[in-house]
C-alpha atoms as a PDB file:
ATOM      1  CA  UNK A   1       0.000   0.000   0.000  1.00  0.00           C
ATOM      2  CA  UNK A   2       2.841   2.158   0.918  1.00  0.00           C
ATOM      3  CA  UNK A   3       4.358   1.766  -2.430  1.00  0.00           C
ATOM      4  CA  UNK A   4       1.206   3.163  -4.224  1.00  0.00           C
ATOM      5  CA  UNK A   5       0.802   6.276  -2.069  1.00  0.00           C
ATOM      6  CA  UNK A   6       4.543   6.538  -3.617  1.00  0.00           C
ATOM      7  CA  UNK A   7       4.076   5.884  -6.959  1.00  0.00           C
ATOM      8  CA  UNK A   8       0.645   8.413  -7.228  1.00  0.00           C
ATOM      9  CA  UNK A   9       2.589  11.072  -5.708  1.00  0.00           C
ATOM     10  CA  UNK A  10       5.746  10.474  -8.583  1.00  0.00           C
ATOM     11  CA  UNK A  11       3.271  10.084 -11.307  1.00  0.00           C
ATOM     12  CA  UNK A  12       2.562  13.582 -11.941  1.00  0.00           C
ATOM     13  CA  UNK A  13       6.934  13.797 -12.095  1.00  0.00           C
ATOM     14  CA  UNK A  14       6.852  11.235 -14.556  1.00  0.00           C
ATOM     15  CA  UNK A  15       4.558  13.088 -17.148  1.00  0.00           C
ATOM     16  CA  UNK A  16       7.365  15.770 -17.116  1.00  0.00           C
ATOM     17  CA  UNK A  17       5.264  18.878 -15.205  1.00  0.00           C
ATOM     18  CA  UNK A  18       7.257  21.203 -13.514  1.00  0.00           C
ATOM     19  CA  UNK A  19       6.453  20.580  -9.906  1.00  0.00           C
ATOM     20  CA  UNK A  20       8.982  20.651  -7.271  1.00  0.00           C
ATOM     21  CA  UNK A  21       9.440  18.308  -4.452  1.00  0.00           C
ATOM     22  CA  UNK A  22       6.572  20.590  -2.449  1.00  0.00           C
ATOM     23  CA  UNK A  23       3.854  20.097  -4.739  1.00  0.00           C
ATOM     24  CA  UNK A  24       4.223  23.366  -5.712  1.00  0.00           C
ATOM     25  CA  UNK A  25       4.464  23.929  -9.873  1.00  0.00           C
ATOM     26  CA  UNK A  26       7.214  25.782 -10.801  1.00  0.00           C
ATOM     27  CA  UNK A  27       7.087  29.266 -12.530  1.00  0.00           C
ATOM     28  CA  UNK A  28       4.003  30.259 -10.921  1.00  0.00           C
ATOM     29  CA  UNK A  29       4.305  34.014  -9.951  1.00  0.00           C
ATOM     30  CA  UNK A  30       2.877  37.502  -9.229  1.00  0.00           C
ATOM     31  CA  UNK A  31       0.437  37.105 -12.582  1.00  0.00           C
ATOM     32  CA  UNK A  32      -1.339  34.533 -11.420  1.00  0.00           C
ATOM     33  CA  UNK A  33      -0.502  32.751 -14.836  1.00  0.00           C
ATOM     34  CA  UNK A  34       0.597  29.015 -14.111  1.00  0.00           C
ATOM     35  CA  UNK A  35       0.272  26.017 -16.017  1.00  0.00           C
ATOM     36  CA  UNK A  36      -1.915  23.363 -14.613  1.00  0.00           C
ATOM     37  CA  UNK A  37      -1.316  18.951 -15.233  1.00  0.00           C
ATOM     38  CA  UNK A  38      -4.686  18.209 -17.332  1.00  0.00           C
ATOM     39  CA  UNK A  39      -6.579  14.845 -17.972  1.00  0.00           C
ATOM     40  CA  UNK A  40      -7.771  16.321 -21.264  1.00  0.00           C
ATOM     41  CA  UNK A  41      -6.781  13.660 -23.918  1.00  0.00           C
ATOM     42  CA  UNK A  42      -5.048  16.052 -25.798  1.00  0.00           C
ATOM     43  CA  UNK A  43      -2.676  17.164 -23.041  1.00  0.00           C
ATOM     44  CA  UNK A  44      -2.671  13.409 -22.113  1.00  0.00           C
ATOM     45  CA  UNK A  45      -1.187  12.577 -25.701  1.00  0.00           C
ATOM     46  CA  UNK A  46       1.304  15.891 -25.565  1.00  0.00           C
ATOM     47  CA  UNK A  47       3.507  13.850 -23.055  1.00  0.00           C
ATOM     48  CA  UNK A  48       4.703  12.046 -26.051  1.00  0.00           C
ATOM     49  CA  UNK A  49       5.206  14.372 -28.335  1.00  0.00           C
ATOM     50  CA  UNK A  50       7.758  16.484 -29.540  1.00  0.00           C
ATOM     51  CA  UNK A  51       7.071  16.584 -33.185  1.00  0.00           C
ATOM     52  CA  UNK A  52       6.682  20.203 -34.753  1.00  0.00           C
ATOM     53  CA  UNK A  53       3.991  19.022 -36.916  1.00  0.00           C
ATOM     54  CA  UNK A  54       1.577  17.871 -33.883  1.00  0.00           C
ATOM     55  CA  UNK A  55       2.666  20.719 -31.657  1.00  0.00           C
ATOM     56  CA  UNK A  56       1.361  22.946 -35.075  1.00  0.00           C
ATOM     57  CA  UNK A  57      -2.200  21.408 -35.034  1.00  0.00           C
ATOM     58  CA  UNK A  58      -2.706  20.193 -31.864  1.00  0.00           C
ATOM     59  CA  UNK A  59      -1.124  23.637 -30.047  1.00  0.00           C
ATOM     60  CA  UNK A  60      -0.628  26.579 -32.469  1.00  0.00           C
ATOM     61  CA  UNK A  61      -3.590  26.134 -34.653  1.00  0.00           C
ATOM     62  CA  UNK A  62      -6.223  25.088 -31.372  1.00  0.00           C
ATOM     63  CA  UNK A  63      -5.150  27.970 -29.132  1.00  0.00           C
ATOM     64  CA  UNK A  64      -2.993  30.918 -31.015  1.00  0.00           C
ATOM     65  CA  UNK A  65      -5.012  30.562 -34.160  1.00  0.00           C
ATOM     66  CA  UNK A  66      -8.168  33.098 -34.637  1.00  0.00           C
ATOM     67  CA  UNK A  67      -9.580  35.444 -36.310  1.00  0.00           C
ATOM     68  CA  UNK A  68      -7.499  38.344 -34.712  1.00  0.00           C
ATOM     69  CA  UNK A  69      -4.791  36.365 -33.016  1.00  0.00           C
ATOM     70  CA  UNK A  70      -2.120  34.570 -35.268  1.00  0.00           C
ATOM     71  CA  UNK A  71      -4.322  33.916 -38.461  1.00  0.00           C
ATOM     72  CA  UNK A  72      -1.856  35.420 -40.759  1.00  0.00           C
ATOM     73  CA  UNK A  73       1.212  38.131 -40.762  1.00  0.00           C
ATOM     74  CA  UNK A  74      -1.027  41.091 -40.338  1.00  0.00           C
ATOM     75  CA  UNK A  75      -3.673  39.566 -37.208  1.00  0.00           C
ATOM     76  CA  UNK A  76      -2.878  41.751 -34.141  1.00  0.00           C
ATOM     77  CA  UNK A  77      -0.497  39.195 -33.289  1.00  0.00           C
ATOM     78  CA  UNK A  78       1.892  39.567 -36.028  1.00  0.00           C
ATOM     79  CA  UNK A  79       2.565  36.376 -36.119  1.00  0.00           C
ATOM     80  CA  UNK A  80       1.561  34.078 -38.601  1.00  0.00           C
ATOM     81  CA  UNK A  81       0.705  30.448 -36.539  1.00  0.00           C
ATOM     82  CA  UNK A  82      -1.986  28.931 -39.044  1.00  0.00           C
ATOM     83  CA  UNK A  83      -0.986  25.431 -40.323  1.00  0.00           C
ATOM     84  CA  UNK A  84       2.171  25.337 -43.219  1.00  0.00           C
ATOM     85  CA  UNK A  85       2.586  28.800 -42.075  1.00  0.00           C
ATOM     86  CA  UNK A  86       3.962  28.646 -38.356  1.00  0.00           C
ATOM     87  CA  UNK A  87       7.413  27.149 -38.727  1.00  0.00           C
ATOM     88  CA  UNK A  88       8.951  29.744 -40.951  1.00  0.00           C
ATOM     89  CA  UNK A  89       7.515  32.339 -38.864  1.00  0.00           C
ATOM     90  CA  UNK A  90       9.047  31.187 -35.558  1.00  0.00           C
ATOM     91  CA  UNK A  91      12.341  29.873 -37.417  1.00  0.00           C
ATOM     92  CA  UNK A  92      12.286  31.940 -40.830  1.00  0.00           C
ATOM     93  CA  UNK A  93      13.554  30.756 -43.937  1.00  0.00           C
ATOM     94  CA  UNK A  94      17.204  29.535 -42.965  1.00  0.00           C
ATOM     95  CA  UNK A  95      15.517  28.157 -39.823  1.00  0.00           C
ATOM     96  CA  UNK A  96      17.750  29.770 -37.200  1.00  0.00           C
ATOM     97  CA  UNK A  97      15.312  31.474 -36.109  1.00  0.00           C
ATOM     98  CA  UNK A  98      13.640  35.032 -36.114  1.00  0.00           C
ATOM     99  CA  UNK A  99      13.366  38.057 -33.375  1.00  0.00           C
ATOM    100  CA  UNK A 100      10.824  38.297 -31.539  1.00  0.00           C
ATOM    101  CA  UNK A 101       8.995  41.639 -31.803  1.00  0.00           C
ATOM    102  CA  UNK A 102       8.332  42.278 -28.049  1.00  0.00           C
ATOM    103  CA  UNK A 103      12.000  41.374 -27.224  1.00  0.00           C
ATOM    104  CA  UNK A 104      14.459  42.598 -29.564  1.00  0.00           C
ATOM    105  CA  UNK A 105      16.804  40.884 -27.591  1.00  0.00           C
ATOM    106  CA  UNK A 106      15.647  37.440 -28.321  1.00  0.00           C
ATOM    107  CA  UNK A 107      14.636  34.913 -30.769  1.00  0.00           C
ATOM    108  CA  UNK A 108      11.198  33.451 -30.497  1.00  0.00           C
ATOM    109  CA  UNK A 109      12.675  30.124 -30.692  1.00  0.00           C
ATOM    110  CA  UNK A 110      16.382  29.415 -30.350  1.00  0.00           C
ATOM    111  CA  UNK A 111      17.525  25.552 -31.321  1.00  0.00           C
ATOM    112  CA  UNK A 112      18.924  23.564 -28.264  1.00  0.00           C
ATOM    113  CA  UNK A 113      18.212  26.536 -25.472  1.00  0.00           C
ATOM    114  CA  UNK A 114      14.314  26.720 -24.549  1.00  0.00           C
ATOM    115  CA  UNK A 115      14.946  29.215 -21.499  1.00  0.00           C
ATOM    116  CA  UNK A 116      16.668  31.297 -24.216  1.00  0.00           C
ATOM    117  CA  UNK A 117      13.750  31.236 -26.594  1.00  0.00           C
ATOM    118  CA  UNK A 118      11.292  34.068 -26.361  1.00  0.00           C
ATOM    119  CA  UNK A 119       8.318  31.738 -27.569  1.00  0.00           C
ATOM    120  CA  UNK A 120       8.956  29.438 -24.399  1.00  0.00           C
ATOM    121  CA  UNK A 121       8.849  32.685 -21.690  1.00  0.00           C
ATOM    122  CA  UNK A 122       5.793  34.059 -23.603  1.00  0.00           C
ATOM    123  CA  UNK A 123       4.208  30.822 -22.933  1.00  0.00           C
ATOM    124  CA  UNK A 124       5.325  30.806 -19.212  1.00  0.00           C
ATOM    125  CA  UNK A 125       8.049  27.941 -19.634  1.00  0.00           C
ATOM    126  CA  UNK A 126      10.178  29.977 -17.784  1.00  0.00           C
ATOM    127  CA  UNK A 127      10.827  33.192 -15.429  1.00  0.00           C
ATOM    128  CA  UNK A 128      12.223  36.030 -17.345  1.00  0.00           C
ATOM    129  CA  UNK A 129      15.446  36.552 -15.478  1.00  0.00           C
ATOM    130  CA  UNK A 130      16.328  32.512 -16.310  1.00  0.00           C
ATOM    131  CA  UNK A 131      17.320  34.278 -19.661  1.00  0.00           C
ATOM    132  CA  UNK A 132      20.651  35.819 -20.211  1.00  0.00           C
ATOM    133  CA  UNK A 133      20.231  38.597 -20.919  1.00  0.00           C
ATOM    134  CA  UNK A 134      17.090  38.664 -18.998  1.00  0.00           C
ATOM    135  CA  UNK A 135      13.391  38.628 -21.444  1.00  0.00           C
ATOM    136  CA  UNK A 136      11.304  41.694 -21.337  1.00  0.00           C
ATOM    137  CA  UNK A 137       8.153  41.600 -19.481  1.00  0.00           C
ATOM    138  CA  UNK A 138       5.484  41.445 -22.129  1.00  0.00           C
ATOM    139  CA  UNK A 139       3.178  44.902 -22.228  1.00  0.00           C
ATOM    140  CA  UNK A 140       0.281  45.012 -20.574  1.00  0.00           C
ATOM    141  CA  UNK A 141      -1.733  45.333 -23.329  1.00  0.00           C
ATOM    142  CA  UNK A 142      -0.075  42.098 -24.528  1.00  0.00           C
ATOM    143  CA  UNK A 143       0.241  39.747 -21.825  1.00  0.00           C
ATOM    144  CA  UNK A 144       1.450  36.190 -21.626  1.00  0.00           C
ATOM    145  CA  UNK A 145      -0.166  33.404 -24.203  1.00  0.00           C
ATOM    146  CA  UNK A 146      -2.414  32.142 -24.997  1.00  0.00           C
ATOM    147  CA  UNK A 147      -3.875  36.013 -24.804  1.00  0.00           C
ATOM    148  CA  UNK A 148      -7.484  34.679 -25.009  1.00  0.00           C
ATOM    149  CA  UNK A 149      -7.850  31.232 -24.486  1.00  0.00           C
ATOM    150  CA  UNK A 150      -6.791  29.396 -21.201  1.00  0.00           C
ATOM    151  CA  UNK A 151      -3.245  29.128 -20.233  1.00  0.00           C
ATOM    152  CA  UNK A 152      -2.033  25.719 -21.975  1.00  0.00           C
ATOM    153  CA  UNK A 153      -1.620  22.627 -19.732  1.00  0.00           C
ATOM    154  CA  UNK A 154       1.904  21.589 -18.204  1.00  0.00           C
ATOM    155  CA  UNK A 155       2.153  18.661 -20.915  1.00  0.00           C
ATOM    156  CA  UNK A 156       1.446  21.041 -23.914  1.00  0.00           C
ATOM    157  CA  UNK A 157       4.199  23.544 -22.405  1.00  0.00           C
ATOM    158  CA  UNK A 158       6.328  20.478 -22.102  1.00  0.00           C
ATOM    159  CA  UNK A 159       6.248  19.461 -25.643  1.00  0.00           C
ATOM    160  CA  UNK A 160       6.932  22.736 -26.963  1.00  0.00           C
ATOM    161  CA  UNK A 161      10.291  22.469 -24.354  1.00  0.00           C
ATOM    162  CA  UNK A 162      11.503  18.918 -25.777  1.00  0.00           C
ATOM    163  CA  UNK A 163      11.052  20.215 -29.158  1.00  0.00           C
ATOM    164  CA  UNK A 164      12.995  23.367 -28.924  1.00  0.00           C
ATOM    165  CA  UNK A 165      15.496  21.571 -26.650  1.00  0.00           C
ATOM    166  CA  UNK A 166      16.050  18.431 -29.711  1.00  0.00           C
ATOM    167  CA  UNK A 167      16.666  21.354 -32.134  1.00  0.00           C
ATOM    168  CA  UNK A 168      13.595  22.699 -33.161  1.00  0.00           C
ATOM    169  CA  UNK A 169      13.165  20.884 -36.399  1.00  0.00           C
ATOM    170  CA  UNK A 170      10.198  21.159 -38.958  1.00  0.00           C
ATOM    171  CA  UNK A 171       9.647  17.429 -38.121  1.00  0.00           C
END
């Protein structure tokens, strides 16, 4: 019985959610803005994932992708995240990446460094000052992402780390 109790308490660990040894998720601050472990299938099926292509329909197009949002390069977003579209705009055409407007400072998505990668903060993967140099705060007007839909689920956020952190291919 004893082992159970164990293994129910690791399980959340397992799926790769940021929670420390407290129970307490990690990255949850001031804004209120945390990600939460979800049953939802897909957030259930992002724990194995780390494919660009099912992080583009199953993340990008269901929660960035709108009529005002990321639809196409001139949406209020700027960003173009609609599917066959979102890959050059987060790595351009040589796919090393691109700045992102509300940092100058950073690259929405730099290969092999997810704490580095402006896309990843946005998303609240990571505090601001785990950057060097530290990310801007996003404007107020802005906010963190998803701007209006609910913040995505620990195992979404999670896929979008292993894929930046294998490279961030167009796989």
């Amino acid at each position: 019985m004893r082992a159970l109790h164990f293994a129910v308490l690791l399980a959340p660990l397992a799926v790769g959610c940021r929670i420390d040894l407290d129970h307490n998720e990690q990255g949850d601050d001031t804004t209120g803005r945390s990600c939460k472990v979800s049953t939802a299938t897909v957030c259930k099926d992002s724990e194995t994932h780390s494919d660009f292509q099912w992080i583009e329909s199953k993340i990008f197009v269901a929660n960035c992708f709108g009529s005002s949002c990321h639809s196409d390069a001139t949406s209020s977003g700027n960003r173009d995240l609609s599917k066959g579209h979102s890959y050059a705009t987060l790595m351009g055409t040589n796919g090393d990446g691109v700045i992102a407007n509300l940092d100058p400072n950073h690259k929405l998505v730099v290969p092999g460094e997810p704490e580095n990668s402006y896309l990843f903060f946005i998303l609240k993967g990571v505090k601001a000052t785990d950057s060097s140099p530290a990310h801007a705060e996003p404007p107020s007007d802005v906010g963190y992402m998803p701007m209006s839909n609910a913040t995505l689920c620990c195992q979404k956020i999670d896929a979008i780390e292993r894929w930046i952190t294998a490279g961030a291919m167009n796989d």
